[in-house]
Protein backbone atom coordinates (compact mmCIF):
# COMPACT_ATOMS: atom_id res chain seq x y z
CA UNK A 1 15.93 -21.11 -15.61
CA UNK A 2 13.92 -21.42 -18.73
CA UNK A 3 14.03 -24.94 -18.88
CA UNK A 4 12.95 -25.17 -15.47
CA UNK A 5 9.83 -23.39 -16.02
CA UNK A 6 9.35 -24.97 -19.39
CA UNK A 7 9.53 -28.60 -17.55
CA UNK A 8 12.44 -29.38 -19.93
CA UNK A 9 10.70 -28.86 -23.20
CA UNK A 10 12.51 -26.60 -25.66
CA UNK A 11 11.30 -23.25 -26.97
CA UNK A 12 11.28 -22.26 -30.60
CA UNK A 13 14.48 -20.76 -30.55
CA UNK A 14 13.22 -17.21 -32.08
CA UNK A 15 11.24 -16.92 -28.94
CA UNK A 16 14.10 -17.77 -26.13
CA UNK A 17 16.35 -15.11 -28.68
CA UNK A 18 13.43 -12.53 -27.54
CA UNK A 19 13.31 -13.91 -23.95
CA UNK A 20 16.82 -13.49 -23.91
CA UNK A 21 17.06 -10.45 -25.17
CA UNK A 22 14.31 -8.63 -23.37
CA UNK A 23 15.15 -9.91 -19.84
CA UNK A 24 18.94 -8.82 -19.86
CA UNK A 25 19.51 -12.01 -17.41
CA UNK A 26 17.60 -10.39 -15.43
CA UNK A 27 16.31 -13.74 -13.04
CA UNK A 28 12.86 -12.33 -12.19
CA UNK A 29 12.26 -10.62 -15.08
CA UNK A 30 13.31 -14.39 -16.86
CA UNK A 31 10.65 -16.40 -15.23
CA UNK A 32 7.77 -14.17 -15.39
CA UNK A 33 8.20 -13.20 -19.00
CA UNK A 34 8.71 -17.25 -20.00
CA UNK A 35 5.38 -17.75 -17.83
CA UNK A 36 3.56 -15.07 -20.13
CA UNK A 37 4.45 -16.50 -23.34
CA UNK A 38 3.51 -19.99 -22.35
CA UNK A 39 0.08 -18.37 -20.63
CA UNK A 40 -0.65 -16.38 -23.81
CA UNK A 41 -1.40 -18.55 -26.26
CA UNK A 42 1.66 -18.23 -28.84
CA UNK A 43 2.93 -21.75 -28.11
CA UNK A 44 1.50 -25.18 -27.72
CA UNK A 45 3.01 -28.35 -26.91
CA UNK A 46 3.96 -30.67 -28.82
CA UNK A 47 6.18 -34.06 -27.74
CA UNK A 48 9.55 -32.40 -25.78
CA UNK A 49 8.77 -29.30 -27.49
CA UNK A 50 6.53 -25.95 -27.29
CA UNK A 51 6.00 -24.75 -31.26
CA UNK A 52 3.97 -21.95 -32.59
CA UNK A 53 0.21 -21.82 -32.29
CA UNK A 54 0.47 -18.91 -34.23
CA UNK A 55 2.62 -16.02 -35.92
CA UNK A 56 4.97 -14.53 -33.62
CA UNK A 57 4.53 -11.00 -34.09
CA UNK A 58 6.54 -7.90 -32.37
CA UNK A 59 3.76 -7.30 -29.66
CA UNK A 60 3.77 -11.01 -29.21
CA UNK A 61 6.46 -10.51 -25.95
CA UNK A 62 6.12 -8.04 -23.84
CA UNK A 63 9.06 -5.74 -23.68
CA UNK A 64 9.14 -4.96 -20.10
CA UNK A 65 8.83 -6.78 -16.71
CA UNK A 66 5.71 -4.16 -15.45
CA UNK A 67 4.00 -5.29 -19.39
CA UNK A 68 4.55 -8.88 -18.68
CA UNK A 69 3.16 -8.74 -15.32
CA UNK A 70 0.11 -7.05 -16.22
CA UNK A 71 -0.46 -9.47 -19.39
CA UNK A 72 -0.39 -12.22 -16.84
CA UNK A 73 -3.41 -10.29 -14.40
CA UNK A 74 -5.39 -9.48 -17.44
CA UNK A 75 -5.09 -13.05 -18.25
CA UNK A 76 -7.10 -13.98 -15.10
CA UNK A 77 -9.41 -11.12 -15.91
CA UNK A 78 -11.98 -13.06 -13.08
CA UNK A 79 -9.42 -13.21 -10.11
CA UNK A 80 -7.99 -9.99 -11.32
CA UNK A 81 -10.05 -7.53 -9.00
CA UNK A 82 -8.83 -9.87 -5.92
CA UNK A 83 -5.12 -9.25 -6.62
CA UNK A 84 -6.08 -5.21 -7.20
CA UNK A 85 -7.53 -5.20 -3.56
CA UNK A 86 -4.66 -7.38 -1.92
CA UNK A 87 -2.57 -5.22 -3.56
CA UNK A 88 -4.28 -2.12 -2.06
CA UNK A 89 -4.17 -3.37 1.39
CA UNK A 90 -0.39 -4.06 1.20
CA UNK A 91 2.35 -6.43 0.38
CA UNK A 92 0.84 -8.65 2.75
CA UNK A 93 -2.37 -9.23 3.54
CA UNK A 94 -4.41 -11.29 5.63
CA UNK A 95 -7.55 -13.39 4.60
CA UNK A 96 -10.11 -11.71 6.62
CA UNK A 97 -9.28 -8.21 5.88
CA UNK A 98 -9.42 -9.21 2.37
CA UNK A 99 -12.74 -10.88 3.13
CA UNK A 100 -14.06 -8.06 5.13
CA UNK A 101 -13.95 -5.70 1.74
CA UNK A 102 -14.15 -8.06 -1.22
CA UNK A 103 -16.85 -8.09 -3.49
CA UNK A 104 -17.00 -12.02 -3.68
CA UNK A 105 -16.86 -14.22 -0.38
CA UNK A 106 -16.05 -17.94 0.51
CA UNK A 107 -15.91 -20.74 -1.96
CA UNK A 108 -15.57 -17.93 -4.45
CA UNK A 109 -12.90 -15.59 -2.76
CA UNK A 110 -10.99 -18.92 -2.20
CA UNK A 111 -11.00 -19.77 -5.65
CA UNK A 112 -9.40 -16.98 -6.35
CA UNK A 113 -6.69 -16.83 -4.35
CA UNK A 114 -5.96 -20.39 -5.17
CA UNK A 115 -5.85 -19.12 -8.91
CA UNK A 116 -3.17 -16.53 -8.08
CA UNK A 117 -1.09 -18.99 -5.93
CA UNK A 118 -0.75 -21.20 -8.44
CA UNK A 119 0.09 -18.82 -11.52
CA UNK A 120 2.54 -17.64 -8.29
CA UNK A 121 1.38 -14.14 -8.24
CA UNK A 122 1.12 -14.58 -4.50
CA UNK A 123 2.28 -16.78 -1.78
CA UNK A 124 0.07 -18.09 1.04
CA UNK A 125 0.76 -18.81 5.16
CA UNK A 126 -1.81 -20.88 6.56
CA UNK A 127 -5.64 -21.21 5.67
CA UNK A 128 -8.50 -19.42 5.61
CA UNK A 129 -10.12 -17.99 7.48
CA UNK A 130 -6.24 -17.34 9.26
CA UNK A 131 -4.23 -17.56 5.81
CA UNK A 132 -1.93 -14.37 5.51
CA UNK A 133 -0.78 -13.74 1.24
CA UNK A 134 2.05 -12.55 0.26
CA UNK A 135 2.78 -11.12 -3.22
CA UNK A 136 5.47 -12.76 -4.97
CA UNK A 137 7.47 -9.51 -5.79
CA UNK A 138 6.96 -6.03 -5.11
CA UNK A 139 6.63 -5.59 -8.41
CA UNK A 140 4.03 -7.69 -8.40
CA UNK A 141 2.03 -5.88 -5.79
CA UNK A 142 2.87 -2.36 -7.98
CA UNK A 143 1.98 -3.68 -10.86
CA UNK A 144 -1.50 -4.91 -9.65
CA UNK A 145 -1.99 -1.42 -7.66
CA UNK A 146 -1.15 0.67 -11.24
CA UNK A 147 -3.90 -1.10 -12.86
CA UNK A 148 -6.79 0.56 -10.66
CA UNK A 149 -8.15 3.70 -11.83
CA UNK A 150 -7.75 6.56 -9.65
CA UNK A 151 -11.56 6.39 -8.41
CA UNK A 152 -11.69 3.09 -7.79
CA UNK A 153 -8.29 3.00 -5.93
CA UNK A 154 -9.83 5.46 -3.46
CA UNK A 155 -13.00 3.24 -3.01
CA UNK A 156 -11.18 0.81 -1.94
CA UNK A 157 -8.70 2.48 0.36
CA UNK A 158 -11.99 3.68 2.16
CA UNK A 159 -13.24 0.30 2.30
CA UNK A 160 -9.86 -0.97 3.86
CA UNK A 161 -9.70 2.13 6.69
CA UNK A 162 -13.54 1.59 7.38
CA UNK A 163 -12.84 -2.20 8.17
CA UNK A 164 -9.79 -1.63 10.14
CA UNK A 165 -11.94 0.81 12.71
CA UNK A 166 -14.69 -0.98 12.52
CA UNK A 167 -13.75 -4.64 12.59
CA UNK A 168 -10.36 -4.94 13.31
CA UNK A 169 -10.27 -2.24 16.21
CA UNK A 170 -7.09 -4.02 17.78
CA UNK A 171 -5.29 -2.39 14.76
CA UNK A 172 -6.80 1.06 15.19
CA UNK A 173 -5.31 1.16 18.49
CA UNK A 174 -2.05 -0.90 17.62
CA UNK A 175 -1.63 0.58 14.05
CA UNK A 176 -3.13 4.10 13.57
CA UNK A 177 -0.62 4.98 10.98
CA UNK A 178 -2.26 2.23 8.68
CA UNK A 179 -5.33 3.74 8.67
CA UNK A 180 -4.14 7.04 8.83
CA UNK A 181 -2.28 5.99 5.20
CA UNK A 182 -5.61 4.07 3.77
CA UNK A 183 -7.71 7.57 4.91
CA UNK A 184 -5.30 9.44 3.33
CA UNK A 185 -5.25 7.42 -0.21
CA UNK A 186 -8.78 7.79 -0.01
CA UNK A 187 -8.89 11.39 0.00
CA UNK A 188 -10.57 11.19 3.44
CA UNK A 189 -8.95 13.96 4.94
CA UNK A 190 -10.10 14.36 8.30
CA UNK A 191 -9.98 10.97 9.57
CA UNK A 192 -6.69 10.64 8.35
CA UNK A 193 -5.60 13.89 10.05
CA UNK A 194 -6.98 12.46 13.44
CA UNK A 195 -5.01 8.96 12.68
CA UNK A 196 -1.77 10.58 11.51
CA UNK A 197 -2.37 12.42 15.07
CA UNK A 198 -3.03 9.35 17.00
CA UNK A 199 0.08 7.20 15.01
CA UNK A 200 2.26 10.37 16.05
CA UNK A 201 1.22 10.06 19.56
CA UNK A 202 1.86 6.28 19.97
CA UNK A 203 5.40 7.05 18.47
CA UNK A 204 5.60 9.41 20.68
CA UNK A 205 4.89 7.52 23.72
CA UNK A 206 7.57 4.89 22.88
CA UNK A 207 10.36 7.29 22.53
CA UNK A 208 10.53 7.01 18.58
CA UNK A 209 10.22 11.16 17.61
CA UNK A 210 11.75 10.35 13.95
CA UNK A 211 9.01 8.22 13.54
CA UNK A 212 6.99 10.58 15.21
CA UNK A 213 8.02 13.57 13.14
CA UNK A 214 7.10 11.24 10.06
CA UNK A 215 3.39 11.16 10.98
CA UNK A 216 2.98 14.63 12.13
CA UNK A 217 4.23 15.89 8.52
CA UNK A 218 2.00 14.12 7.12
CA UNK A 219 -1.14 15.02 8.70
CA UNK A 220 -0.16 18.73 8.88
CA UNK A 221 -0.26 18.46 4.77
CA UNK A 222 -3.88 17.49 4.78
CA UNK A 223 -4.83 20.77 7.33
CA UNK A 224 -5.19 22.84 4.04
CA UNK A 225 -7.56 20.69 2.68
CA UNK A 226 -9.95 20.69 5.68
CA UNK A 227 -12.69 22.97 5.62
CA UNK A 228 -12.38 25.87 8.38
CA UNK A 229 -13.48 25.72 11.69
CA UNK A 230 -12.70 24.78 15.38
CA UNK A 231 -12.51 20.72 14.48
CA UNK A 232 -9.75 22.08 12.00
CA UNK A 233 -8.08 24.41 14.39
CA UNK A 234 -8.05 22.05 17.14
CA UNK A 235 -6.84 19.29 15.11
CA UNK A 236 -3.64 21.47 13.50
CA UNK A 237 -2.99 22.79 17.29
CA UNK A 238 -2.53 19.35 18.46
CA UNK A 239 -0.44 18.26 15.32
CA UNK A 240 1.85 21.44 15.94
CA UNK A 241 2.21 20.63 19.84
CA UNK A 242 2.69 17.01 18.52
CA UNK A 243 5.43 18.03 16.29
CA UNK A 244 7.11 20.60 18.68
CA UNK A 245 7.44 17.37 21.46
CA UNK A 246 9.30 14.89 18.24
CA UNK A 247 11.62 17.84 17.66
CA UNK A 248 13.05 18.46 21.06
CA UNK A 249 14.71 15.09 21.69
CA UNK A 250 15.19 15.42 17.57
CA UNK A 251 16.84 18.94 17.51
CA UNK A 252 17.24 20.57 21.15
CA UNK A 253 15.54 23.89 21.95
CA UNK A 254 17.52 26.05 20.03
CA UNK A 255 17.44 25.13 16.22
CA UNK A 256 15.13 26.74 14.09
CA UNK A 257 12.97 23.76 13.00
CA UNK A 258 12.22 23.37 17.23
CA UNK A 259 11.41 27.31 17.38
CA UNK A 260 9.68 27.52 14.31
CA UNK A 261 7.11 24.39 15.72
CA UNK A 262 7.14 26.52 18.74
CA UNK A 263 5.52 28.95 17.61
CA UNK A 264 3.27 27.79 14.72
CA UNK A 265 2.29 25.74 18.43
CA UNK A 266 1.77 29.39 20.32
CA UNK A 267 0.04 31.20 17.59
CA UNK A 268 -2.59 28.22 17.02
CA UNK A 269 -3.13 28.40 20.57
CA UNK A 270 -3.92 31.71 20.61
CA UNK A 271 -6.07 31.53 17.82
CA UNK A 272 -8.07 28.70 19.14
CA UNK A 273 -8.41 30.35 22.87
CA UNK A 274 -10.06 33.06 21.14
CA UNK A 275 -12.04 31.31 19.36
CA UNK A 276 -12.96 29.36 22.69
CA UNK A 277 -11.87 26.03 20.80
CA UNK A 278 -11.38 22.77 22.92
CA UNK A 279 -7.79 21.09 23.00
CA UNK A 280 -7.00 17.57 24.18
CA UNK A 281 -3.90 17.83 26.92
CA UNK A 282 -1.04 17.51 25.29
CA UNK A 283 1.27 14.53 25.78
CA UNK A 284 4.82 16.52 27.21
CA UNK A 285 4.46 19.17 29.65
CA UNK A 286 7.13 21.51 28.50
CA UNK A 287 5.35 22.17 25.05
CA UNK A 288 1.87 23.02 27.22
CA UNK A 289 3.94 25.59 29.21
CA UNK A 290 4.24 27.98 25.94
CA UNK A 291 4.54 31.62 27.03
């Protein structure tokens, strides 16, 4: 596998010892830590051979697959922000979404995704403006993501939701749990309340309650973040009648998760009748009928 990267030439054989060594024969973690070392520097060609182009110290190879993949982004320090928001969006990503919330745009934006494809960070499908990436790995896509700071990560998760409503709004009708997650990453609480509502609903309409149940959980842990009110109360009403109609099919009538989302159901209700708050009907008729 070396040798394949390496184009046949040999490797100073302290340097394949460490590749060796470091890798465990690991076949992933072989080929991107030989494509650091002959990115960073330590080795130049020479004939059929790489040799030192300087001392090979013990920081000189990174010891682990996450080091050696972020050695190689830092490396393209000017494309590096590109993989950071393609990595954001997902582990695929399409051209104009990217587009939609990237700092640079054409000739530029293309540059740098040819960069990445061809230190084969990514993979592409097509061509712009329709070209859908791919990264590599999964690792790959982590290791990208774990290089944001916290504030900036959030930025750009806000970006991503914003462009989804606003531009793609096929997906906020097709894919409200997308948003729902970007909102949430964001810290964007509401809106990703009322999407983790909405992607509950659409499971809910296609008979999938697991998947269902999945979405209601997780916008009823962003209700105590939301500050108090009847856009609050009406939002965790709807979530609990939500997640009372997923449990039914789920868990019959009589468990005590179903009872439980009963009444968390009944008591909101209450509570928002007397505060006069507005409800959206339900979706299942049983769970309105709550005595």
């Amino acid at each position: 596998m070396v040798d394949q990267i390496t184009g046949g030439k040999t490797l100073p054989a302290e340097v394949l010892e460490e590749i060796l060594v470091k890798t465990d024969g690991v076949p992933l973690f072989v080929e991107e830590l030989t494509k650091t070392v002959l990115e960073s520097g330590l080795l130049r060609e020479e004939g059929e051979s790489y040799v030192f182009a300087k001392e090979l110290t013990p920081l000189a190879i990174p010891a682990t697959l996450q080091d050696s993949l972020m050695a190689r982004l830092d490396r393209l320090s000017p494309v590096k922000e590109t993989a950071q928001i393609g990595a954001t969006i997902g582990r695929e990503f399409s051209y104009r979404l990217l587009d939609a919330i990237s700092p640079i745009k054409g000739a530029q934006l293309e540059k740098a995704l040819r960069e990445l494809i061809e230190s084969e960070l990514i993979y592409v499908r097509g061509s712009p403006p329709e070209a859908t990436y791919i990264f590599k790995h999964a690792l790959v896509q982590d290791t990208a993501y774990a290089s944001l700071l916290r504030s900036r990560r959030q930025r750009i998760h806000a970006d991503i939701a914003r462009a989804l409503v606003e531009q793609f709004s096929d997906k906020a009708e097709s894919a409200p749990a997308i948003i729902a997650h970007h909102y949430t990453e964001a810290g964007l609480h509401e809106p990703a309340g009322r999407y983790w509502l909405a992607a509950a609903e659409r499971a809910l309409s296609k008979s999938a309650p697991t998947e269902a149940d999945r979405h209601i959980v997780a916008g009823l842990a962003l209700v105590p973040h939301l500050a108090q009110g009847s856009d609050r109360q009406s939002l965790e009403l709807s979530l609990h009648l939500a997640h009372a109609n997923a449990l039914l099919p789920l868990e019959g009538y009589s468990t005590s998760e179903t009872l439980a989302a009963l009444m968390a159901a009944k008591q909101m209700r209450e509570s928002c009748m007397s505060g006069s708050v507005r409800v959206a009907p339900c979706k299942r008729v049983e769970v309105c009928r709550l005595r």
